[in-house]
N, C-alpha and C. Protein backbone atom coordinates (compact mmCIF):
# COMPACT_ATOMS: atom_id res chain seq x y z
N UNK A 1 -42.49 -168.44 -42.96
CA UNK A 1 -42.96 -168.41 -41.59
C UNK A 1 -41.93 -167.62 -40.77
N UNK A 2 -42.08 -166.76 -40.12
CA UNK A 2 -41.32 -165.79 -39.16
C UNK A 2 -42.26 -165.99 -37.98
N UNK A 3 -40.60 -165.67 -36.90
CA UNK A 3 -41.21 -164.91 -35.36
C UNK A 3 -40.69 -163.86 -35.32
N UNK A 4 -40.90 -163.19 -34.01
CA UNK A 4 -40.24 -161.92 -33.18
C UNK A 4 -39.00 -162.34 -32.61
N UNK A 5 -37.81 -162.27 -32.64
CA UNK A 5 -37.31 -162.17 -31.51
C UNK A 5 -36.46 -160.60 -31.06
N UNK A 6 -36.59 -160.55 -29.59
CA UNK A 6 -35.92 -159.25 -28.63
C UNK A 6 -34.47 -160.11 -28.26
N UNK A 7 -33.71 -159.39 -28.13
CA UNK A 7 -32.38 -159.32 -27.95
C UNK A 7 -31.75 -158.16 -27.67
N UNK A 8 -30.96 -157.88 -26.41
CA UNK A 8 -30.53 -157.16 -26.38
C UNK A 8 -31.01 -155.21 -26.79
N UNK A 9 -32.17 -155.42 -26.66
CA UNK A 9 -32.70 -154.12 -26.70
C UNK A 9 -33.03 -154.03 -28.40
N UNK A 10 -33.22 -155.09 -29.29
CA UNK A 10 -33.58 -155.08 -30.52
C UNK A 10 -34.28 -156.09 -30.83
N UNK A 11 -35.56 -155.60 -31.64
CA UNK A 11 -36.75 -156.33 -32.12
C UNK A 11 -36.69 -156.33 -33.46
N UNK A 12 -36.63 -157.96 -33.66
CA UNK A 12 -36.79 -157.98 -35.05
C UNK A 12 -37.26 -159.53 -35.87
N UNK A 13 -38.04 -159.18 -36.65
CA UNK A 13 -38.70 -160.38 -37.16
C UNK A 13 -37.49 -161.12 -38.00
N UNK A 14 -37.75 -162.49 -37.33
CA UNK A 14 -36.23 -163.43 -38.17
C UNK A 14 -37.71 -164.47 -39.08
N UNK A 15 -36.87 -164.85 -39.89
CA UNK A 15 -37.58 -166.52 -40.39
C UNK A 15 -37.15 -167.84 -39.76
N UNK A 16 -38.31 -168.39 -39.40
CA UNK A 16 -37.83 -169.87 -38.72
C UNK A 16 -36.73 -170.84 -39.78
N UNK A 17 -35.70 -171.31 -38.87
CA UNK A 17 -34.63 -171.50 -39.60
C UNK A 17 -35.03 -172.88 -40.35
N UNK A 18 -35.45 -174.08 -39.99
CA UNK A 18 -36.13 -175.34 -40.67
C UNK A 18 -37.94 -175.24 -40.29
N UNK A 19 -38.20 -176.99 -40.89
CA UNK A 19 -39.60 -176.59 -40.41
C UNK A 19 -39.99 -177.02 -38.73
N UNK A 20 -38.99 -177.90 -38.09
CA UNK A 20 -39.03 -177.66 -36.66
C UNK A 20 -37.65 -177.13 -35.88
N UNK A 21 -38.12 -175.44 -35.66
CA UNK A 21 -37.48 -174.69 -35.29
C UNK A 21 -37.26 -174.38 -33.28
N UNK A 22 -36.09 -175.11 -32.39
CA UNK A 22 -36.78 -174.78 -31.23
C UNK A 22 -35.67 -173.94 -30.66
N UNK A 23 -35.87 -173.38 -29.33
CA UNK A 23 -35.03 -172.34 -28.81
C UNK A 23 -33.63 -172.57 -28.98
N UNK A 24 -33.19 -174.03 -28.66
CA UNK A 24 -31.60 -174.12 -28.65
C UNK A 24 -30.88 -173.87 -29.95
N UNK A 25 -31.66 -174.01 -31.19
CA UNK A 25 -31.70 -173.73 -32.47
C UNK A 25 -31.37 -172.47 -32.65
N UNK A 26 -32.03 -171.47 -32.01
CA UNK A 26 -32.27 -170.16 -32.13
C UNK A 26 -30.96 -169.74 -31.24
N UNK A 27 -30.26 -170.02 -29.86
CA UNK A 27 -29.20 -169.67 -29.56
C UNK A 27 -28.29 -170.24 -30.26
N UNK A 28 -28.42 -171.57 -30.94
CA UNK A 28 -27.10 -172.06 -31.32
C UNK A 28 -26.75 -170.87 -32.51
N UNK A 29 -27.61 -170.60 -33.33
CA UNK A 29 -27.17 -169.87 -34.37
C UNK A 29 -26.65 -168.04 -33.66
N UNK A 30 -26.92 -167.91 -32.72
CA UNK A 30 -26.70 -166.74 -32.26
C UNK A 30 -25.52 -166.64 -31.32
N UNK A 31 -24.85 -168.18 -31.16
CA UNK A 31 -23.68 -168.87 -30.46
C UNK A 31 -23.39 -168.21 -28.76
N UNK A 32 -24.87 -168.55 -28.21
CA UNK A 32 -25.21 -168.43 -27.14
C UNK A 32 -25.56 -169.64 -26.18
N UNK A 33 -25.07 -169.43 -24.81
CA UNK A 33 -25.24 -170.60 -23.91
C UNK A 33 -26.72 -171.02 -23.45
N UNK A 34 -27.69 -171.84 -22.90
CA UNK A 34 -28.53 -172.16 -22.97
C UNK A 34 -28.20 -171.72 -21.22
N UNK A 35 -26.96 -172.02 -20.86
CA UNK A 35 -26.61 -171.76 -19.18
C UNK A 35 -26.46 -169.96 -18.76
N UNK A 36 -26.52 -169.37 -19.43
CA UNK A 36 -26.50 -167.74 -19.61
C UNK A 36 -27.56 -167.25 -19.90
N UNK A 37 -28.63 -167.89 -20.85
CA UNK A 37 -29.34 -167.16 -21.59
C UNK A 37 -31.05 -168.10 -20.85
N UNK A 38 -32.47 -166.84 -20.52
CA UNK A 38 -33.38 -167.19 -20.00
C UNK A 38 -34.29 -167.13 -21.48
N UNK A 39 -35.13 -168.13 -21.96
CA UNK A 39 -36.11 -167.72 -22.98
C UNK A 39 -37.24 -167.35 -23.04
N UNK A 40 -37.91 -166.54 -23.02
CA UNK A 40 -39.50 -166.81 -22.96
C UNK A 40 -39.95 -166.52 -24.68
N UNK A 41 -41.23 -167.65 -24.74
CA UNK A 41 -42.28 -167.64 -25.38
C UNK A 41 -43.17 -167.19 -25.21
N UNK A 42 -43.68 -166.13 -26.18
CA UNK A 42 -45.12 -165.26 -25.48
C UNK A 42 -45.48 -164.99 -24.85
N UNK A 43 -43.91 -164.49 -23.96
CA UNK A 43 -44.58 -164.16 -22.40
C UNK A 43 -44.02 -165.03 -20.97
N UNK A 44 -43.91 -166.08 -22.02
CA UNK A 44 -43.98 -167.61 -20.76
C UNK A 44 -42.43 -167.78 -20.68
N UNK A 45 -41.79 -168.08 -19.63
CA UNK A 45 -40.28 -169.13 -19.49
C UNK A 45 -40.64 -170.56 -20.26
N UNK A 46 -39.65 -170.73 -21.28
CA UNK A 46 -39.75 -172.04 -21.59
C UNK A 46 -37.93 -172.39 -21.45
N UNK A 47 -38.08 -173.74 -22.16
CA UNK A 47 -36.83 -174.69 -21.96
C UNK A 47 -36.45 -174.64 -23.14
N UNK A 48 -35.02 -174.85 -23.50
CA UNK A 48 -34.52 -175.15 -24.86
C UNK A 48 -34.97 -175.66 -25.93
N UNK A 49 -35.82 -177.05 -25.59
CA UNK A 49 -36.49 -177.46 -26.21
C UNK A 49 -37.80 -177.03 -26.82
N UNK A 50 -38.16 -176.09 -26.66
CA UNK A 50 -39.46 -175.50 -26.74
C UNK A 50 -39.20 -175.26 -28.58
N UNK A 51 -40.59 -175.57 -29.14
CA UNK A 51 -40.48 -175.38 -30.93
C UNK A 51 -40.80 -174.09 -30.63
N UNK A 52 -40.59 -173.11 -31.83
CA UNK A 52 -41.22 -171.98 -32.26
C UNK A 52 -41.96 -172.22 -33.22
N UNK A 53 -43.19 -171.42 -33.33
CA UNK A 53 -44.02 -171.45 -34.68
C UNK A 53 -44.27 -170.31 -35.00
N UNK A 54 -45.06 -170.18 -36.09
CA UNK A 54 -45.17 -169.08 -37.02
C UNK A 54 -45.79 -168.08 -36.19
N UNK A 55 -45.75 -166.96 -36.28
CA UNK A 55 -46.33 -165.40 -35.23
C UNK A 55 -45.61 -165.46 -34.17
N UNK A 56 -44.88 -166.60 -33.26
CA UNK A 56 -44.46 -166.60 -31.64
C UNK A 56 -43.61 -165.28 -31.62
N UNK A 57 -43.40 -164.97 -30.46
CA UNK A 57 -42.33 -164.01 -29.99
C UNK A 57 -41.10 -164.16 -28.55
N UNK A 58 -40.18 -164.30 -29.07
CA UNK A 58 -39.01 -165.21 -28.29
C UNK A 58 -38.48 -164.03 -28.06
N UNK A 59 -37.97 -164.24 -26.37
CA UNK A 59 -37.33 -163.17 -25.88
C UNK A 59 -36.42 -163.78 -24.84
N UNK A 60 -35.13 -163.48 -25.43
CA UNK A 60 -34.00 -163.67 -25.12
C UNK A 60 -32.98 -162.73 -23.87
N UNK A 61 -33.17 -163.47 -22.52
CA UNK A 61 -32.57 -162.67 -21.49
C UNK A 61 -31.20 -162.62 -20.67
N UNK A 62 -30.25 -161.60 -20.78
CA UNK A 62 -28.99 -162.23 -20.12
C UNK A 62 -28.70 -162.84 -19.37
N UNK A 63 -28.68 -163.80 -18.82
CA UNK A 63 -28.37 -163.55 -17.14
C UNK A 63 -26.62 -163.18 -16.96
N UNK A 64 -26.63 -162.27 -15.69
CA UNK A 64 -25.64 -161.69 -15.13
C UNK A 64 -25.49 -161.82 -13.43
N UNK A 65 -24.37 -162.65 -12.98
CA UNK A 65 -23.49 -162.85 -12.38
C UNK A 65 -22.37 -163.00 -12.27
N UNK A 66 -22.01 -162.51 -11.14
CA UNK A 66 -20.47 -162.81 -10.40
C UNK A 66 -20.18 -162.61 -9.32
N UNK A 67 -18.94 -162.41 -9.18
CA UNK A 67 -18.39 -162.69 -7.60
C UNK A 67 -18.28 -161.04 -6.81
């Protein structure tokens, strides 16, 4: 079972890492903050908690601030 995910200007089909796979999963392995990073699912803003399933497409957004 694979998704999409975008990152950083690169698309690429990963395999879901167990059989319930959810976003914080997907940053933890990419050793990214959940407080930095915006997710969407197919389009949609979701929450950390959100599962991925087989076909989804997760797109991973910086956020950037400062002083």
């Amino acid at each position: 079972m694979t998704f999409t995910l975008i990152f950083e200007n690169k698309k690429e089909d990963k395999e879901l890492i167990k059989d319930v796979t959810t976003i914080q999963d997907i940053l933890e392995g990419l050793c990214l903050s959940s407080e930095t990073i915006i997710a969407k699912k197919n389009g949609e803003i979701v929450i950390e908690d959100e599962i991925i399933e087989n076909g989804d497409e997760i797109q991973l957004i910086q956020i950037l601030y400062g002083g």
